[in-house]
C-alpha atoms as a PDB file:
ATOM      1  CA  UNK A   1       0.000   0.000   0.000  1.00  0.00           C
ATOM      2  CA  UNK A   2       1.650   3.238  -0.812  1.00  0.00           C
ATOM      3  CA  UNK A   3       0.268   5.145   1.366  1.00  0.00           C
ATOM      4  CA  UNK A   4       2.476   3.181   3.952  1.00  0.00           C
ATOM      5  CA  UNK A   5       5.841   4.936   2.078  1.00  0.00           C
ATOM      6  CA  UNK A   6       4.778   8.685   2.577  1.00  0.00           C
ATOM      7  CA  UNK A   7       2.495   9.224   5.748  1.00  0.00           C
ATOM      8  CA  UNK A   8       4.217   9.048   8.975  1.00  0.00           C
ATOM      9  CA  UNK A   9       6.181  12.284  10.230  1.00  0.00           C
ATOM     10  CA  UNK A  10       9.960  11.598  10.458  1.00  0.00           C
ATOM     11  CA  UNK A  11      11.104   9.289  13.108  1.00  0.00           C
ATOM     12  CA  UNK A  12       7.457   6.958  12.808  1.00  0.00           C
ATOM     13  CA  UNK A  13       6.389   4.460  10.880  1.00  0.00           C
ATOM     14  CA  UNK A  14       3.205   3.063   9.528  1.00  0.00           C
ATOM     15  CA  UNK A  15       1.890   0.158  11.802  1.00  0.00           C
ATOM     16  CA  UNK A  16      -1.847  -1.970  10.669  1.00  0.00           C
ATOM     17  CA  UNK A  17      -3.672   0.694   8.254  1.00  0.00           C
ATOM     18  CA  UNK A  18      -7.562   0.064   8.162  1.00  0.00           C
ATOM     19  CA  UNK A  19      -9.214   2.519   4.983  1.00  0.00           C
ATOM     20  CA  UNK A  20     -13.059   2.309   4.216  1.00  0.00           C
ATOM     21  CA  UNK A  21     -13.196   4.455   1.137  1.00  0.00           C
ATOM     22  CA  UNK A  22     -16.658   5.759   1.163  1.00  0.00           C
ATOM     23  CA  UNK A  23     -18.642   8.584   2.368  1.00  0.00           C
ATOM     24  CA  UNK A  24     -19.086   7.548   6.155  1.00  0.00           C
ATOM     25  CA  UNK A  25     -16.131   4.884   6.026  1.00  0.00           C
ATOM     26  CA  UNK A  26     -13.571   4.891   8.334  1.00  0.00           C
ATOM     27  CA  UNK A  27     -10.081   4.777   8.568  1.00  0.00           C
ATOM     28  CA  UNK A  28      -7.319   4.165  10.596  1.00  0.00           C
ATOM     29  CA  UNK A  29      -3.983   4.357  10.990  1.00  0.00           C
ATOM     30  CA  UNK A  30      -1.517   3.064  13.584  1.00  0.00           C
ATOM     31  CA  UNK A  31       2.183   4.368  14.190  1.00  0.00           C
ATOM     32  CA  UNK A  32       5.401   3.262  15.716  1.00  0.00           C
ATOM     33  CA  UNK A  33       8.679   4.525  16.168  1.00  0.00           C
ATOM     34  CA  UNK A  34      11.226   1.974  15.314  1.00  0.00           C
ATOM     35  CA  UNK A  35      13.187   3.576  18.354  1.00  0.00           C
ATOM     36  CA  UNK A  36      10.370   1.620  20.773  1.00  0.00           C
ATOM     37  CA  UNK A  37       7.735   3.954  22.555  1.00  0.00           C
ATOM     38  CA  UNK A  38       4.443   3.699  23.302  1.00  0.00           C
ATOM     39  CA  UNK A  39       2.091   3.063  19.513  1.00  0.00           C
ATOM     40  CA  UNK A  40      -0.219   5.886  18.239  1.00  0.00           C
ATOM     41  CA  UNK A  41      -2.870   6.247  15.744  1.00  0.00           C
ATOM     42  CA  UNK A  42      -5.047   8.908  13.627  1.00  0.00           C
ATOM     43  CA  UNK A  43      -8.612   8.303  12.863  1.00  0.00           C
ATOM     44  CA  UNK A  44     -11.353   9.236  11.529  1.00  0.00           C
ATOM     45  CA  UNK A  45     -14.565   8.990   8.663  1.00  0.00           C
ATOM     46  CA  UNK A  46     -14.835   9.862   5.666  1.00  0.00           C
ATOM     47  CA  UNK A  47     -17.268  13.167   4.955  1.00  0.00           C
ATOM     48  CA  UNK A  48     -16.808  13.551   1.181  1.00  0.00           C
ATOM     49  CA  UNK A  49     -15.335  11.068  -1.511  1.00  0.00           C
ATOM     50  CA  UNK A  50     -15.282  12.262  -4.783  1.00  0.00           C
ATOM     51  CA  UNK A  51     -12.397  10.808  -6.819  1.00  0.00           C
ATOM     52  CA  UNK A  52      -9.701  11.652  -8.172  1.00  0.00           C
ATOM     53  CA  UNK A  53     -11.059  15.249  -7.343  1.00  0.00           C
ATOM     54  CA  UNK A  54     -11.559  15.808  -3.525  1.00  0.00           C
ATOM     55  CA  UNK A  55     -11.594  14.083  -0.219  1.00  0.00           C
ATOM     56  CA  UNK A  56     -12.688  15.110   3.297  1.00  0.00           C
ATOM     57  CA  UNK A  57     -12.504  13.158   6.776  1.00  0.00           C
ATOM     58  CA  UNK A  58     -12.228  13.676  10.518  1.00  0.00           C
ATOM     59  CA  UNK A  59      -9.204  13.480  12.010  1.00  0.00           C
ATOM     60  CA  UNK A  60      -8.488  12.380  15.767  1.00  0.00           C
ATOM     61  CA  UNK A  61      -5.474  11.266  17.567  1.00  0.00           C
ATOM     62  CA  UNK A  62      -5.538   7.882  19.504  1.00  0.00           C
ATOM     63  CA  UNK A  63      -2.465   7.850  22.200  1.00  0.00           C
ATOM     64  CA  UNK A  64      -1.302  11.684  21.370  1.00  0.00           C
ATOM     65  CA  UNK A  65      -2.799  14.992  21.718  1.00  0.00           C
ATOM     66  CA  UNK A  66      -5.073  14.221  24.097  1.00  0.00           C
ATOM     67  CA  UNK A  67      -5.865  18.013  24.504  1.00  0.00           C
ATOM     68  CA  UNK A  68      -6.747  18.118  20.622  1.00  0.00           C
ATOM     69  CA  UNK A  69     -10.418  17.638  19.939  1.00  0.00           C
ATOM     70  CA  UNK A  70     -11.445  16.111  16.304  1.00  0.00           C
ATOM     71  CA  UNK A  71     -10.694  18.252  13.190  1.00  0.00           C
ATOM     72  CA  UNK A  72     -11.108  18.533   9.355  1.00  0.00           C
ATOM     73  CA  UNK A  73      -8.957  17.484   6.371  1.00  0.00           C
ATOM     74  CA  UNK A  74      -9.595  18.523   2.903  1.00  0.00           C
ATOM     75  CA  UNK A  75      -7.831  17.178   0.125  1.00  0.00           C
ATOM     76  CA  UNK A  76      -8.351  18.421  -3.509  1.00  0.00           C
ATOM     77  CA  UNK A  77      -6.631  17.227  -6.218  1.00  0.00           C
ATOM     78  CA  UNK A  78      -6.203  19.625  -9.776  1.00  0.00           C
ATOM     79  CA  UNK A  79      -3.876  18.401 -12.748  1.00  0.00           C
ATOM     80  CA  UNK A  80      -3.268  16.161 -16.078  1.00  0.00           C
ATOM     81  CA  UNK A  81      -1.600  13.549 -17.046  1.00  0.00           C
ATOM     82  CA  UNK A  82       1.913  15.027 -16.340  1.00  0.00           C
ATOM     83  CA  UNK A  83       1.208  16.711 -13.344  1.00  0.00           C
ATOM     84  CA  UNK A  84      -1.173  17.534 -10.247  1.00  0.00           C
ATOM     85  CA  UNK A  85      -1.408  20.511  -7.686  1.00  0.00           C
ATOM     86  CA  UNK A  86      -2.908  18.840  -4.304  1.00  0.00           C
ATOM     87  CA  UNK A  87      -4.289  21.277  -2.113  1.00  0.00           C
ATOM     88  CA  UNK A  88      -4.576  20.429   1.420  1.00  0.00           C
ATOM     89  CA  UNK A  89      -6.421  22.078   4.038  1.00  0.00           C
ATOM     90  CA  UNK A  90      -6.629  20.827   7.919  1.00  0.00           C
ATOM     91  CA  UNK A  91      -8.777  23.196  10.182  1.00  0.00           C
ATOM     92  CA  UNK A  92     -10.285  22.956  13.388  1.00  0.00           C
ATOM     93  CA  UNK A  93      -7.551  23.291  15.324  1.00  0.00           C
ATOM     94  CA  UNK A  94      -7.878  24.875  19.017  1.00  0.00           C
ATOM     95  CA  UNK A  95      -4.675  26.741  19.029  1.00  0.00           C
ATOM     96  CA  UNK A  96      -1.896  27.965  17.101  1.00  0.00           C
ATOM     97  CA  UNK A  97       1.101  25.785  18.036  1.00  0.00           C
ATOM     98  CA  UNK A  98      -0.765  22.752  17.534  1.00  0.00           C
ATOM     99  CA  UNK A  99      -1.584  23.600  13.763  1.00  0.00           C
ATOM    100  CA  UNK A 100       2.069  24.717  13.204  1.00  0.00           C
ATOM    101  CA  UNK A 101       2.853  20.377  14.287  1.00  0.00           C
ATOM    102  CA  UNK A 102       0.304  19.672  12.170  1.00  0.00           C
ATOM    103  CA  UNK A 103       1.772  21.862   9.042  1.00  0.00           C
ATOM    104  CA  UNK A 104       5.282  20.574   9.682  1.00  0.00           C
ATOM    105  CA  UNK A 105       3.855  16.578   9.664  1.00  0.00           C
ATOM    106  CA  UNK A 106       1.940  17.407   6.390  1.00  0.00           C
ATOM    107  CA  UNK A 107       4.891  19.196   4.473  1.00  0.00           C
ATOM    108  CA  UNK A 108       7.175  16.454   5.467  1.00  0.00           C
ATOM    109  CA  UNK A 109       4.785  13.999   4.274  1.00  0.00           C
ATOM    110  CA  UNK A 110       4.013  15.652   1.260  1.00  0.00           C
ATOM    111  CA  UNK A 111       7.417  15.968   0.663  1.00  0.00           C
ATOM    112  CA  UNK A 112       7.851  12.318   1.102  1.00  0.00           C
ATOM    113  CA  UNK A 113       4.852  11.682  -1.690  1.00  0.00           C
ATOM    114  CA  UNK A 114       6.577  14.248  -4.183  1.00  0.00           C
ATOM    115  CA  UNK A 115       9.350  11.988  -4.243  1.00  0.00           C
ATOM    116  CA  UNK A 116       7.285   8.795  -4.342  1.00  0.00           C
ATOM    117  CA  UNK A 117       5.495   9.875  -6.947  1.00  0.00           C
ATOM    118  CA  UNK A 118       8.167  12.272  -9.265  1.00  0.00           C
ATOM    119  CA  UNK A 119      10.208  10.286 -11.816  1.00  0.00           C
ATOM    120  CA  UNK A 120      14.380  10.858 -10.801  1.00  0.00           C
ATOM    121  CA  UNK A 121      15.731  13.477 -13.336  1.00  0.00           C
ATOM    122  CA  UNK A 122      19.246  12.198 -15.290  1.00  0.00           C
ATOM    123  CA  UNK A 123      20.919  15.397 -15.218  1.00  0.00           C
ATOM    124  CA  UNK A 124      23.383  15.450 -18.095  1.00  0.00           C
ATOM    125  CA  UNK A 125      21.492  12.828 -19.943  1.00  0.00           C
ATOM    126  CA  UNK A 126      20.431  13.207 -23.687  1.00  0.00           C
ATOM    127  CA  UNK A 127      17.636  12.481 -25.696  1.00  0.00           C
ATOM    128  CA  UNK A 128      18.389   8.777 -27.957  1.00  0.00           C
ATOM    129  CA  UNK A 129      19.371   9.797 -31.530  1.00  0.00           C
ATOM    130  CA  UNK A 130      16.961   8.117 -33.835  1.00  0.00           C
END
């Protein structure tokens, strides 16, 4: 499953991942840290499910951020066939220093799918003579 290469911040990894892909679905996603320490997880259900366009769920935090009451994710996706802009947007959030954790996991993880998903560029390289 590829989402198990790209979402964990740094320093976790994806445990079991549970993903009901329809409007009211669940989902659920465990993480370790390979250090050891104690497991958590992010949850949630799915509000809207319109692929390959857009995609909005819950989000709550089993085993971390305790303090941090359920928010919103919204995903929308905008491209072709050689590229797409994804927009995310997470709101909800009860105070400023917990978005700003929040913004740091998602850029890292988005960074983490650019790569995934970005063909490696041969610098140097030239076209084949035909």
């Amino acid at each position: 499953m590829a989402l198990r290469e790209w979402w964990c911040p740094p320093g976790w990894m994806a445990g079991k991942i549970e993903v009901d892909l329809r409007v009211g679905g669940i989902y659920r996603i465990a993480m370790t840290r390979p250090a050891g320490g104690a497991p958590v997880a992010v949850s949630g259900q799915f509000v809207e499910v319109d692929p390959p366009d857009r995609l909005v769920y819950t989000w709550c935090w089993e085993g971390a951020f305790t303090e941090m009451p359920p928010t919103l994710v919204s995903l929308q996706l905008e491209g072709s066939a050689e590229e797409t802009l994804l927009t995310l947007r997470h709101e909800n959030f009860v105070d400023a220093a917990l978005r700003h954790q929040h913004r740091s996991g998602w850029i890292s993880a988005c960074d983490r799918l650019d790569r995934l998903v970005t063909a490696p560029i041969m610098l140097g390289a030239q076209p084949a003579a035909k």
